[in-house]
ModelCIF file with pLDDT and N, C-alpha, C, O atoms, coordinates in Angstrom:
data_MODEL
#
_entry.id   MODEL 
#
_entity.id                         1 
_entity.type                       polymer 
_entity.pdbx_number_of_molecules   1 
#
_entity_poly.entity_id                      1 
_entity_poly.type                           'polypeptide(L)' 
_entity_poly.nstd_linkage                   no 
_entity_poly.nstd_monomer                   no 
_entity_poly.pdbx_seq_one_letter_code       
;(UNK)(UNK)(UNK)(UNK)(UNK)(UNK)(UNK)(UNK)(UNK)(UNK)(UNK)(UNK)(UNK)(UNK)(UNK)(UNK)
(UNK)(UNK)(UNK)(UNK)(UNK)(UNK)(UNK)(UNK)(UNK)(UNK)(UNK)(UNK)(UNK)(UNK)(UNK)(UNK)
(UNK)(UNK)(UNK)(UNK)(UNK)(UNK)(UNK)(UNK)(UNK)(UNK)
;
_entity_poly.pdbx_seq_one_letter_code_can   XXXXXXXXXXXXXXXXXXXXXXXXXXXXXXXXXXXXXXXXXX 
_entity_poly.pdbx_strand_id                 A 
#
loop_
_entity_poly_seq.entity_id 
_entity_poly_seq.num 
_entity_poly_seq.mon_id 
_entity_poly_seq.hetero 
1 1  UNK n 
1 2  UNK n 
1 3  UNK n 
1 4  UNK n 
1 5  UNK n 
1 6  UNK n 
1 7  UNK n 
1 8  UNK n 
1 9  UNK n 
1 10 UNK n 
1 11 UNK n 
1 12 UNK n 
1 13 UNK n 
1 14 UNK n 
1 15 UNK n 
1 16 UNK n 
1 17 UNK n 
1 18 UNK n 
1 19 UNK n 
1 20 UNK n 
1 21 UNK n 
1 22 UNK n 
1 23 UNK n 
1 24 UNK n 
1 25 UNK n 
1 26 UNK n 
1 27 UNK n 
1 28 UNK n 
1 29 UNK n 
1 30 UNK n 
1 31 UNK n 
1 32 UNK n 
1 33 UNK n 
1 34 UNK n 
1 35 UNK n 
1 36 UNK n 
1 37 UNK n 
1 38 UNK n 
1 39 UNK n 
1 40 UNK n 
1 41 UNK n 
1 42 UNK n 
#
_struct_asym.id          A 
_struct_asym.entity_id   1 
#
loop_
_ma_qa_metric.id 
_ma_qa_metric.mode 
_ma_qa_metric.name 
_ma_qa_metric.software_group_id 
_ma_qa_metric.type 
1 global pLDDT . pLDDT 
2 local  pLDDT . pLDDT 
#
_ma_qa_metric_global.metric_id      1 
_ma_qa_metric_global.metric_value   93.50 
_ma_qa_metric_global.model_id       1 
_ma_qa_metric_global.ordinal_id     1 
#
loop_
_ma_qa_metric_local.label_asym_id 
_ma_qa_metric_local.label_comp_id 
_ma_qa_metric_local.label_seq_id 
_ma_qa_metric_local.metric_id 
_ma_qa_metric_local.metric_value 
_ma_qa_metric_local.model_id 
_ma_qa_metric_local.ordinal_id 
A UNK 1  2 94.00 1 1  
A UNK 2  2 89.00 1 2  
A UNK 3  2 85.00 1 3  
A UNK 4  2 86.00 1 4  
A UNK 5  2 88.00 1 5  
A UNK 6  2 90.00 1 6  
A UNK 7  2 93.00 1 7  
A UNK 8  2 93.00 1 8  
A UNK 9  2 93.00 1 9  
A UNK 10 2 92.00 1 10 
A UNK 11 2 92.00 1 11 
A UNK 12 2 94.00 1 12 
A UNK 13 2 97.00 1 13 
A UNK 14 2 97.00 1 14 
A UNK 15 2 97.00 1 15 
A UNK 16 2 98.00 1 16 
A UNK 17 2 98.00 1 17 
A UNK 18 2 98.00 1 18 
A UNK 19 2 97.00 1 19 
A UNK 20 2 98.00 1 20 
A UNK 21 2 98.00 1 21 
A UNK 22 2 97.00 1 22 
A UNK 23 2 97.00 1 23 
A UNK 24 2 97.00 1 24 
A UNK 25 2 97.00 1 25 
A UNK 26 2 94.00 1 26 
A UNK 27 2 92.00 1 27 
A UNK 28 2 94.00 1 28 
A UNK 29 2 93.00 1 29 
A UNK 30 2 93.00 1 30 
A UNK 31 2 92.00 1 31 
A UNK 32 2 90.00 1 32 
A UNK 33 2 90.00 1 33 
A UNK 34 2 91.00 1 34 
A UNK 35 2 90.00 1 35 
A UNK 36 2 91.00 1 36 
A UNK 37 2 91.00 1 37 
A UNK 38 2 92.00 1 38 
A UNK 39 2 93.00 1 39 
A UNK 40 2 95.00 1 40 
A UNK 41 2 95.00 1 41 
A UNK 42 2 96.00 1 42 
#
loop_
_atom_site.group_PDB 
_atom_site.id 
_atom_site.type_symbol 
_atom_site.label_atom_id 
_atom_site.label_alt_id 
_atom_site.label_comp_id 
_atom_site.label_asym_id 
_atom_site.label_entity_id 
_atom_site.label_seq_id 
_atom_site.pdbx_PDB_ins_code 
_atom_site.Cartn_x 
_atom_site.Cartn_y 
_atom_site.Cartn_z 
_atom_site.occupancy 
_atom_site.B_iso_or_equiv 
_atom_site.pdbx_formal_charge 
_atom_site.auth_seq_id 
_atom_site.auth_comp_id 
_atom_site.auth_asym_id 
_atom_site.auth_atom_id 
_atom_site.pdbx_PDB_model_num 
ATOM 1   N N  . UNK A 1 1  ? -164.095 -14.047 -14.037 1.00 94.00 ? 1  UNK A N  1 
ATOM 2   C CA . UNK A 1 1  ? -163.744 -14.627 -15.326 1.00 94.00 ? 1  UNK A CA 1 
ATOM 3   C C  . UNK A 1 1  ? -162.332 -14.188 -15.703 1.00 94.00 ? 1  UNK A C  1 
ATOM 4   O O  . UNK A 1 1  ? -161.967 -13.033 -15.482 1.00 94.00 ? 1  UNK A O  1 
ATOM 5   N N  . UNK A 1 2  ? -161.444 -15.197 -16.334 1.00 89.00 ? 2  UNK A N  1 
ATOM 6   C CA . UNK A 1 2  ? -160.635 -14.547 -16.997 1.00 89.00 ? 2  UNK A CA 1 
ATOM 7   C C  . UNK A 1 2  ? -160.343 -14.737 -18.407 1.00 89.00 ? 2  UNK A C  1 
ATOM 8   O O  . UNK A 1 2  ? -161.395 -14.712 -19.045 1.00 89.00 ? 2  UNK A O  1 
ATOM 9   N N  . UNK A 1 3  ? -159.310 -14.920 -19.150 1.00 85.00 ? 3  UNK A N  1 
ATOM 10  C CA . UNK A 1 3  ? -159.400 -15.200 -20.462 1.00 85.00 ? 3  UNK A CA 1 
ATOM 11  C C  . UNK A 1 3  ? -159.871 -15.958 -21.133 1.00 85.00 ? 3  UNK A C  1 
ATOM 12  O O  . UNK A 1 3  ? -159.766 -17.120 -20.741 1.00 85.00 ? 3  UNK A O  1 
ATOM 13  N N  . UNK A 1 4  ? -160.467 -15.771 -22.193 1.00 86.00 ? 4  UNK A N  1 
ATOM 14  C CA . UNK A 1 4  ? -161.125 -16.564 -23.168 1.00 86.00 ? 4  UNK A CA 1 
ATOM 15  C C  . UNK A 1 4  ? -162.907 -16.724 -22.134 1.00 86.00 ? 4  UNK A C  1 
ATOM 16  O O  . UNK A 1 4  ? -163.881 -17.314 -22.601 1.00 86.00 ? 4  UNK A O  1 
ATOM 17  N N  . UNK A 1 5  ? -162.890 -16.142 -20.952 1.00 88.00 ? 5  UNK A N  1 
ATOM 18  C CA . UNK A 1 5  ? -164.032 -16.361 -20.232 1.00 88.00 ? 5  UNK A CA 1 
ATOM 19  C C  . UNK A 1 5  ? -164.320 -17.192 -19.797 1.00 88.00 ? 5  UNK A C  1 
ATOM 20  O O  . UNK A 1 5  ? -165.482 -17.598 -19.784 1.00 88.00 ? 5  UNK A O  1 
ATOM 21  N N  . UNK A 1 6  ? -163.021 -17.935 -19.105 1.00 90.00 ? 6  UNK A N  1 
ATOM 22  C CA . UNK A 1 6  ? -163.015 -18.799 -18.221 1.00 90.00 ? 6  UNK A CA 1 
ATOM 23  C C  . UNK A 1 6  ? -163.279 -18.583 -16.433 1.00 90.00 ? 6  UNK A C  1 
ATOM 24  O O  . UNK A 1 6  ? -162.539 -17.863 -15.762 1.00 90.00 ? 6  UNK A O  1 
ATOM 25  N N  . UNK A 1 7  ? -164.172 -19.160 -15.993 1.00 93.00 ? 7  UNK A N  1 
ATOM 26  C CA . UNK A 1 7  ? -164.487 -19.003 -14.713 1.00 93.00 ? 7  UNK A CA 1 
ATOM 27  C C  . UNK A 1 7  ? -163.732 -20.243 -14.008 1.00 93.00 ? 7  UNK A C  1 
ATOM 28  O O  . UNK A 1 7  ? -163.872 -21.376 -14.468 1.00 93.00 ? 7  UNK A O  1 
ATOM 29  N N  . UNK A 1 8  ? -163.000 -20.016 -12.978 1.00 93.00 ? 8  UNK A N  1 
ATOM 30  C CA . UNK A 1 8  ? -162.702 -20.671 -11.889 1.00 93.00 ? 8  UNK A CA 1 
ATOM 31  C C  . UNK A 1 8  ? -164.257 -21.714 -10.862 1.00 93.00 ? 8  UNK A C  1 
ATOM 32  O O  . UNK A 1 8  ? -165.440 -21.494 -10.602 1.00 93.00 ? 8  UNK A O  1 
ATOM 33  N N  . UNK A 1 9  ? -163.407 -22.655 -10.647 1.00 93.00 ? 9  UNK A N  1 
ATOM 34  C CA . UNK A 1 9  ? -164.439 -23.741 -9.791  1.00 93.00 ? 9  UNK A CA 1 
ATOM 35  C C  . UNK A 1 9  ? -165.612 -23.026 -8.744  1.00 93.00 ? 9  UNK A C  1 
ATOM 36  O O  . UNK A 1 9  ? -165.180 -22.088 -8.074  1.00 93.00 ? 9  UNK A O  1 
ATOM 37  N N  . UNK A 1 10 ? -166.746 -23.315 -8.594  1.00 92.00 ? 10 UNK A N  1 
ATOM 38  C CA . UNK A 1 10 ? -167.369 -22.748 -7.674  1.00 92.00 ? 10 UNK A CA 1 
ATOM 39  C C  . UNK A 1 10 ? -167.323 -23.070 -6.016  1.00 92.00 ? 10 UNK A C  1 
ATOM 40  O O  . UNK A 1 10 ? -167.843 -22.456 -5.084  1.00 92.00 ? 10 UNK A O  1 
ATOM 41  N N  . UNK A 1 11 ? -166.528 -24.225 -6.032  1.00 92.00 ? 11 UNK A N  1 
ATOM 42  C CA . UNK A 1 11 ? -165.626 -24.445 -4.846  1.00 92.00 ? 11 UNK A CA 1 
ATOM 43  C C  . UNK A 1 11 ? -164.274 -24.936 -4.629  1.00 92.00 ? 11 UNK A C  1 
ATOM 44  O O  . UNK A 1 11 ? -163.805 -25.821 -3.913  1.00 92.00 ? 11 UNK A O  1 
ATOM 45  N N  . UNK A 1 12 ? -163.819 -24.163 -5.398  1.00 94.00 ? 12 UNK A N  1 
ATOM 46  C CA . UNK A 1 12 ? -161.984 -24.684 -5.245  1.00 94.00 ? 12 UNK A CA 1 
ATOM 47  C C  . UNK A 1 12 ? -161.360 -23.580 -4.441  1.00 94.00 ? 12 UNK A C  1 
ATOM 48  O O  . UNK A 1 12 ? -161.836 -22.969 -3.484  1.00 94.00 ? 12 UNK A O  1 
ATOM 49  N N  . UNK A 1 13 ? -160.314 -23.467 -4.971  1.00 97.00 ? 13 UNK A N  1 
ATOM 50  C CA . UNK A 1 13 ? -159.413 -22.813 -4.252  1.00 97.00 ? 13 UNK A CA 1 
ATOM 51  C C  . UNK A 1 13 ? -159.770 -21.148 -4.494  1.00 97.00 ? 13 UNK A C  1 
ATOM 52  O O  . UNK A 1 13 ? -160.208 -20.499 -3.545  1.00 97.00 ? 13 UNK A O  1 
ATOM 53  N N  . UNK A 1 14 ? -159.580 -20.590 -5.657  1.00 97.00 ? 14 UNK A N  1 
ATOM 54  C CA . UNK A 1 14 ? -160.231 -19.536 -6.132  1.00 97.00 ? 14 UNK A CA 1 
ATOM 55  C C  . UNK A 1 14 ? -161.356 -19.448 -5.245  1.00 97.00 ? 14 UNK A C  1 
ATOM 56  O O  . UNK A 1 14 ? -161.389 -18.294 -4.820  1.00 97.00 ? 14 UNK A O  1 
ATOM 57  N N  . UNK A 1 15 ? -162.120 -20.007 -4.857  1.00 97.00 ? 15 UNK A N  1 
ATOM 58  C CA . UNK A 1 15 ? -163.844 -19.845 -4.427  1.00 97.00 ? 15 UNK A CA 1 
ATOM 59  C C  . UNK A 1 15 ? -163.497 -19.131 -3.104  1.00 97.00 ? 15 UNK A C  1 
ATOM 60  O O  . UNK A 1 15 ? -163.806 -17.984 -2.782  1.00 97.00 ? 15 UNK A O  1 
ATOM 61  N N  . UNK A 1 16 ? -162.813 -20.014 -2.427  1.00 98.00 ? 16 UNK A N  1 
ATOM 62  C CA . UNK A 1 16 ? -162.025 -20.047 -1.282  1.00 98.00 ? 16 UNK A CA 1 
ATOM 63  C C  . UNK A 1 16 ? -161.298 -18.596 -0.842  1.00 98.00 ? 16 UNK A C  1 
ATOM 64  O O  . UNK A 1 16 ? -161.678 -18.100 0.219   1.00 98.00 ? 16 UNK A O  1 
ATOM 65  N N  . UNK A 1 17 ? -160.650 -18.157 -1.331  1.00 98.00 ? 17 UNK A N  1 
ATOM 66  C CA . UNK A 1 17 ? -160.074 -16.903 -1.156  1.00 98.00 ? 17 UNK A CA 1 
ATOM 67  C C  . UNK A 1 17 ? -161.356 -16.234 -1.278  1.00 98.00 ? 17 UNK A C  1 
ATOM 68  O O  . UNK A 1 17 ? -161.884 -16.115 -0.172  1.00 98.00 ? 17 UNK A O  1 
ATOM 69  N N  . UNK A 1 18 ? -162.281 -15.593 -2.557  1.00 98.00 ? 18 UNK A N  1 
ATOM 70  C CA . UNK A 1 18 ? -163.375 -14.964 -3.159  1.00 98.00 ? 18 UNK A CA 1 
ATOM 71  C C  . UNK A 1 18 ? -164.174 -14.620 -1.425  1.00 98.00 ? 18 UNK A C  1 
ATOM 72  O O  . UNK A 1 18 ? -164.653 -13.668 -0.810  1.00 98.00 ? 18 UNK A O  1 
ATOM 73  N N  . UNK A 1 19 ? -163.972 -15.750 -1.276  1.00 97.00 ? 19 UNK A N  1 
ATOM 74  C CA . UNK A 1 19 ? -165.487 -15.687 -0.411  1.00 97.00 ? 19 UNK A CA 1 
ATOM 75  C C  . UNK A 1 19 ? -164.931 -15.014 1.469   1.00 97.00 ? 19 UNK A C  1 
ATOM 76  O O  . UNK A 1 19 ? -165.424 -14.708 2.555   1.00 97.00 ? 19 UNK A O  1 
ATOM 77  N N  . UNK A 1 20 ? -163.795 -15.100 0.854   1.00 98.00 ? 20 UNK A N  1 
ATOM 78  C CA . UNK A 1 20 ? -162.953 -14.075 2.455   1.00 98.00 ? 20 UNK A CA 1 
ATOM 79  C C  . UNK A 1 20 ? -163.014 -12.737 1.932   1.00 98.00 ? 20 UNK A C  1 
ATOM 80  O O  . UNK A 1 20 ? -163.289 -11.857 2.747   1.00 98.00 ? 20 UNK A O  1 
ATOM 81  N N  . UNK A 1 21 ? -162.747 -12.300 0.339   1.00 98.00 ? 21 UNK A N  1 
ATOM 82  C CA . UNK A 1 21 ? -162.869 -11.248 -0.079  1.00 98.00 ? 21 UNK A CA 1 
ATOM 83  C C  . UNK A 1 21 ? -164.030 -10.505 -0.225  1.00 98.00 ? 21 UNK A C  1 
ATOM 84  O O  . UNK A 1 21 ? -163.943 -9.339  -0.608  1.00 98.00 ? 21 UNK A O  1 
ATOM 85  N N  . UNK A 1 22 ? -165.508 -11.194 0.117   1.00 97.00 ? 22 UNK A N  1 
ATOM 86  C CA . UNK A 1 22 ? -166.608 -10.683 0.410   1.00 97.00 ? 22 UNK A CA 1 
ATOM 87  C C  . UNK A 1 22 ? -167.774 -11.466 -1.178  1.00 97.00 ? 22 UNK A C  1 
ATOM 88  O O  . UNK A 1 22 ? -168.947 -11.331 -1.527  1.00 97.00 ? 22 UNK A O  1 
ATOM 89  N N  . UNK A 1 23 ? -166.922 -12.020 -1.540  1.00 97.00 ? 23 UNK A N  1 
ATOM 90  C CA . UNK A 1 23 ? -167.649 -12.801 -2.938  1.00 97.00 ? 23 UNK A CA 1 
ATOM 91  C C  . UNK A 1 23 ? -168.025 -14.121 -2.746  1.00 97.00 ? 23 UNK A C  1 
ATOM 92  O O  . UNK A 1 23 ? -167.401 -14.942 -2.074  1.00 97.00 ? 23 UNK A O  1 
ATOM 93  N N  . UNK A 1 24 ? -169.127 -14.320 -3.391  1.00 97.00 ? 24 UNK A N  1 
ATOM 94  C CA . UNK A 1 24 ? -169.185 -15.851 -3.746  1.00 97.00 ? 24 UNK A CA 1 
ATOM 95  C C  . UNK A 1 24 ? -169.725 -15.989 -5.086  1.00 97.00 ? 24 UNK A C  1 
ATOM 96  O O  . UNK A 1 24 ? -170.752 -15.466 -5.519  1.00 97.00 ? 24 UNK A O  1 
ATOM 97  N N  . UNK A 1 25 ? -168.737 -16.921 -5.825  1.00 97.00 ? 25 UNK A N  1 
ATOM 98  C CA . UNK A 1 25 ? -168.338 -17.548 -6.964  1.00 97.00 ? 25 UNK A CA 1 
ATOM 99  C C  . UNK A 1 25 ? -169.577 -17.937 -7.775  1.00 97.00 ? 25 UNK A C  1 
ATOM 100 O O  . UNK A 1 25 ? -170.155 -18.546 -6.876  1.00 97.00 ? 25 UNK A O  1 
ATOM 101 N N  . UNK A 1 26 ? -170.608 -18.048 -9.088  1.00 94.00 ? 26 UNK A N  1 
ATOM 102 C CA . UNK A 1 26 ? -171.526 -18.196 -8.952  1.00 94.00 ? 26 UNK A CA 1 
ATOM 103 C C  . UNK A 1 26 ? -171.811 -19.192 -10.193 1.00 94.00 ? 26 UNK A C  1 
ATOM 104 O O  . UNK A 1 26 ? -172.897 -19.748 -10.353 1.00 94.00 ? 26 UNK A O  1 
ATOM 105 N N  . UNK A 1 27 ? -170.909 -19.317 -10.889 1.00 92.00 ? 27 UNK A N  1 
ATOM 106 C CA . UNK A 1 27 ? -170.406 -20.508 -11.920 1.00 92.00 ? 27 UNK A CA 1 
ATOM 107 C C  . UNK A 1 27 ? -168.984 -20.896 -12.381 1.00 92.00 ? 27 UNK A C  1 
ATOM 108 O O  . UNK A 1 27 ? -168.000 -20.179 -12.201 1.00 92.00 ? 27 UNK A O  1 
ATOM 109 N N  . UNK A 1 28 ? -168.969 -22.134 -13.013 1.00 94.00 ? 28 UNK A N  1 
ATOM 110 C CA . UNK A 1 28 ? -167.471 -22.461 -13.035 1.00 94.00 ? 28 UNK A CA 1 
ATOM 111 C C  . UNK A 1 28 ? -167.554 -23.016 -14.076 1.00 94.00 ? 28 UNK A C  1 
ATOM 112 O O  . UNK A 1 28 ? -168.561 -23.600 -14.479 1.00 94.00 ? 28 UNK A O  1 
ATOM 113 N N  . UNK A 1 29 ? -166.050 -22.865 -14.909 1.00 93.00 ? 29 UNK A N  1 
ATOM 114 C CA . UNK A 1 29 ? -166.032 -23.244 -16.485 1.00 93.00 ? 29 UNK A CA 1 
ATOM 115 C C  . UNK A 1 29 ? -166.085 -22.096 -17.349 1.00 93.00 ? 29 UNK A C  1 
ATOM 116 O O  . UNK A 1 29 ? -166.122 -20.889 -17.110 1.00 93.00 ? 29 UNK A O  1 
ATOM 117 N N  . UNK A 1 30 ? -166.079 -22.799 -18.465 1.00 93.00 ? 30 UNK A N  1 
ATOM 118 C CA . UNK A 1 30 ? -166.396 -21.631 -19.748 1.00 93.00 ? 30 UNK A CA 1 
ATOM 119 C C  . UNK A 1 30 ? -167.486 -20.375 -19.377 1.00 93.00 ? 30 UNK A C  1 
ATOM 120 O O  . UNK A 1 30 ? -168.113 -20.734 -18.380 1.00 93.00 ? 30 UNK A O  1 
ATOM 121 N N  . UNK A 1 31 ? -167.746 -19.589 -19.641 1.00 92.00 ? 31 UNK A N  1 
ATOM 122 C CA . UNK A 1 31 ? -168.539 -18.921 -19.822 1.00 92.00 ? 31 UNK A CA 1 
ATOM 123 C C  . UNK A 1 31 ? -168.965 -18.517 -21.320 1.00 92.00 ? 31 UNK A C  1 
ATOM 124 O O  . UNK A 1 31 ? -167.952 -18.441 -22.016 1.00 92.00 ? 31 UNK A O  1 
ATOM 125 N N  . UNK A 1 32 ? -169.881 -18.297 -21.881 1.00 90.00 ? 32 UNK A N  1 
ATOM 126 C CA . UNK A 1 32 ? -170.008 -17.715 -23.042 1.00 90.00 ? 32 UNK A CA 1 
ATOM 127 C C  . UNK A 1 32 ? -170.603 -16.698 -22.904 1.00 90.00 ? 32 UNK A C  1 
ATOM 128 O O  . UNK A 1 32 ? -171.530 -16.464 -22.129 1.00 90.00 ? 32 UNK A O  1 
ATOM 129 N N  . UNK A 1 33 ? -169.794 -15.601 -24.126 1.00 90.00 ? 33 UNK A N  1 
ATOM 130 C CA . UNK A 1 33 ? -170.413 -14.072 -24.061 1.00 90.00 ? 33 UNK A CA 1 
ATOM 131 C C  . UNK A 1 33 ? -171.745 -13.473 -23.887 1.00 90.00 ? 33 UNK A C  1 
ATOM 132 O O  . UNK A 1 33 ? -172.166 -12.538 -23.204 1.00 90.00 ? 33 UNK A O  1 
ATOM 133 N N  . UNK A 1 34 ? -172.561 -14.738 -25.156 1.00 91.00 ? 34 UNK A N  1 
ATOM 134 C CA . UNK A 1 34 ? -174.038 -14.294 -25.164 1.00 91.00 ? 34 UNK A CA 1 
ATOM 135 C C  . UNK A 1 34 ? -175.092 -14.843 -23.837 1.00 91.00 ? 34 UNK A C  1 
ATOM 136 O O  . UNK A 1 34 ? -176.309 -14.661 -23.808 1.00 91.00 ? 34 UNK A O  1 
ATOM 137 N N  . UNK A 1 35 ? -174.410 -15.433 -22.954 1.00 90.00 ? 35 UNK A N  1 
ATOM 138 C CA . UNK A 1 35 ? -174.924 -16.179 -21.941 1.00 90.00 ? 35 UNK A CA 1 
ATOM 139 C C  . UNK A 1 35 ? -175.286 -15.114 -20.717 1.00 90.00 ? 35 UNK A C  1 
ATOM 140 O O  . UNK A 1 35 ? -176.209 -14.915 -19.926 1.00 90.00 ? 35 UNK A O  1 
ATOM 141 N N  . UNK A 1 36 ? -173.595 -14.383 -21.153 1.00 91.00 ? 36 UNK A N  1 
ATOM 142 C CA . UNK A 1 36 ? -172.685 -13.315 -19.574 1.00 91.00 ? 36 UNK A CA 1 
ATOM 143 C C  . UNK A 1 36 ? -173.758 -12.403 -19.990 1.00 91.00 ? 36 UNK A C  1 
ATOM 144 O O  . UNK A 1 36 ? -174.477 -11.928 -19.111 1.00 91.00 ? 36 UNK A O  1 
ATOM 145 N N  . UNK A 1 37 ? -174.036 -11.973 -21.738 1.00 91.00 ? 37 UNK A N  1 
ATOM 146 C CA . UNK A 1 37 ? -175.050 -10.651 -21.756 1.00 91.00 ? 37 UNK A CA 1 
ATOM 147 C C  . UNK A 1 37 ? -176.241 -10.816 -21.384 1.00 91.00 ? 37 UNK A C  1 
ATOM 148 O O  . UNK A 1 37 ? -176.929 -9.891  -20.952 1.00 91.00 ? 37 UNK A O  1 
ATOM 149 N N  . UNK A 1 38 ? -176.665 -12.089 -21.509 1.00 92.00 ? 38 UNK A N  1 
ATOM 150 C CA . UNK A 1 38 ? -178.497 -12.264 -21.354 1.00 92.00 ? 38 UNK A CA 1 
ATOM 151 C C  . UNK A 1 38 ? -178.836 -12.455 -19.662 1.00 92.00 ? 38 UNK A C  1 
ATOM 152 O O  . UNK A 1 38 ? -180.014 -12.416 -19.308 1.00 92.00 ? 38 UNK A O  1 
ATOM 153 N N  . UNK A 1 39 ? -177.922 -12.628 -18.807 1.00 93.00 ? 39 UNK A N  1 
ATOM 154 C CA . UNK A 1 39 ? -178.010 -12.824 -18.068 1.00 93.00 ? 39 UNK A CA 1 
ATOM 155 C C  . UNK A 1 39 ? -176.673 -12.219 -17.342 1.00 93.00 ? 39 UNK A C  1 
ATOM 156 O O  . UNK A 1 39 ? -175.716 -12.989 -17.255 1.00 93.00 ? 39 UNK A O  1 
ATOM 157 N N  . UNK A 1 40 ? -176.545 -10.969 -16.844 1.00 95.00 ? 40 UNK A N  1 
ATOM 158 C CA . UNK A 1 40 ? -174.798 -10.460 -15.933 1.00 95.00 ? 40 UNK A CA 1 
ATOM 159 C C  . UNK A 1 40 ? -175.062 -10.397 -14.560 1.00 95.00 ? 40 UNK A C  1 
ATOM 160 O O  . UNK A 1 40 ? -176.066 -9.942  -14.011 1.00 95.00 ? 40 UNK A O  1 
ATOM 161 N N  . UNK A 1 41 ? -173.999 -10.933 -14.024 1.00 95.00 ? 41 UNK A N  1 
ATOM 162 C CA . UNK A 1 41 ? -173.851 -10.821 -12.393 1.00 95.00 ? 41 UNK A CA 1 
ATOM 163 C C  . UNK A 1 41 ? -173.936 -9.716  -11.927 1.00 95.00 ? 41 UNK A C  1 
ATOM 164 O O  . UNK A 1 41 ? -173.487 -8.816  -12.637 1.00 95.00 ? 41 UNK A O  1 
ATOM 165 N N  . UNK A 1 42 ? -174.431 -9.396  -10.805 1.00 96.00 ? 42 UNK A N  1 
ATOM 166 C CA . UNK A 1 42 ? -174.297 -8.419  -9.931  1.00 96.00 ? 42 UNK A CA 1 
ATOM 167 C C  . UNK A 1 42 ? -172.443 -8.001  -9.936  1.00 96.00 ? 42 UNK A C  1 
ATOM 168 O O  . UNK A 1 42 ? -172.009 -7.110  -9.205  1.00 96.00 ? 42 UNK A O  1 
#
């Protein structure tokens, strides 16, 4: 995520790098706070 809790595409370019870096991406778009708390990624 970055500002305002924006997530990058779950297969774009971002995804793309992530997933050489040992990640995979697991939503894309807004995020909302009370969403990220009721539910946080590994």
């Amino acid at each position: 995520v970055g500002g305002g809790g924006l997530a990058p595409a779950m297969n774009g370019l971002t995804a793309g790098w992530l997933r050489l870096a040992g990640y995979t991406q697991q939503q894309g778009g807004p995020v909302a706070m009370e969403a990220l708390l009721a539910s946080p990624p590994p």
